[in-house]
Protein backbone atom coordinates (compact mmCIF):
# COMPACT_ATOMS: atom_id res chain seq x y z
CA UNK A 1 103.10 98.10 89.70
CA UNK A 2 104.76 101.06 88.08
CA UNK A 3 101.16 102.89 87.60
CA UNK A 4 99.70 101.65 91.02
CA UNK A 5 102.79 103.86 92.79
CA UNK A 6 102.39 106.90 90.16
CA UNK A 7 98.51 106.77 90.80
CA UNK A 8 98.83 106.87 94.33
CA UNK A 9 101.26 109.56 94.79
CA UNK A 10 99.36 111.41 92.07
CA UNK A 11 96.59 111.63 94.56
CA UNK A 12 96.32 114.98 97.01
CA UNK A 13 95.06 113.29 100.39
CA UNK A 14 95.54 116.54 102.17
CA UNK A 15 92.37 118.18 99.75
CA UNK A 16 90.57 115.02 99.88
CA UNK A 17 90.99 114.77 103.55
CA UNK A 18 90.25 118.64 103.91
CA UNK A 19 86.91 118.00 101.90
CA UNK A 20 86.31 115.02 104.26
CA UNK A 21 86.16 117.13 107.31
CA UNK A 22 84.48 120.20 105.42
CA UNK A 23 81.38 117.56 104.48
CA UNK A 24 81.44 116.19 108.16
CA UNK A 25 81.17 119.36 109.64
CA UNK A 26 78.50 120.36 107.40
CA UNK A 27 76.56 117.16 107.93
CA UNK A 28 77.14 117.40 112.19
CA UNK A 29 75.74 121.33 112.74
CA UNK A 30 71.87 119.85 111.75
CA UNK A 31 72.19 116.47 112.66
CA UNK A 32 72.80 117.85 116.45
CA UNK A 33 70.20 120.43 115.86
CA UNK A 34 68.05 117.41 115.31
CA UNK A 35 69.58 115.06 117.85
CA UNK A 36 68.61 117.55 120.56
CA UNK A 37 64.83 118.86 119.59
CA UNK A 38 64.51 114.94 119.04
CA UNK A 39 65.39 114.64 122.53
CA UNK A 40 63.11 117.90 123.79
CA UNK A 41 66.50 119.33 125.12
CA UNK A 42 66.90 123.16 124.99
CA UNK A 43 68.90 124.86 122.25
């Protein structure tokens, strides 16, 4: 139980959650540019 705790708080979620949102972003700015010429709509 002892190495569960340590492994956890070993573990930066602010970076990983930081990455999370850097990928996200990344993945959203073409997947609207698609969404929207799918669509026909103007860009």
């Amino acid at each position: 139980m002892n190495f569960i705790s340590n492994f956890f708080s070993g573990i930066n979620f602010e970076v990983i959650l930081q990455l999370t949102f850097v990928g996200l972003i990344l993945i959203a700015g073409p997947v609207i540019v698609f969404i929207l010429y799918a669509l026909r709509g103007d860009l």
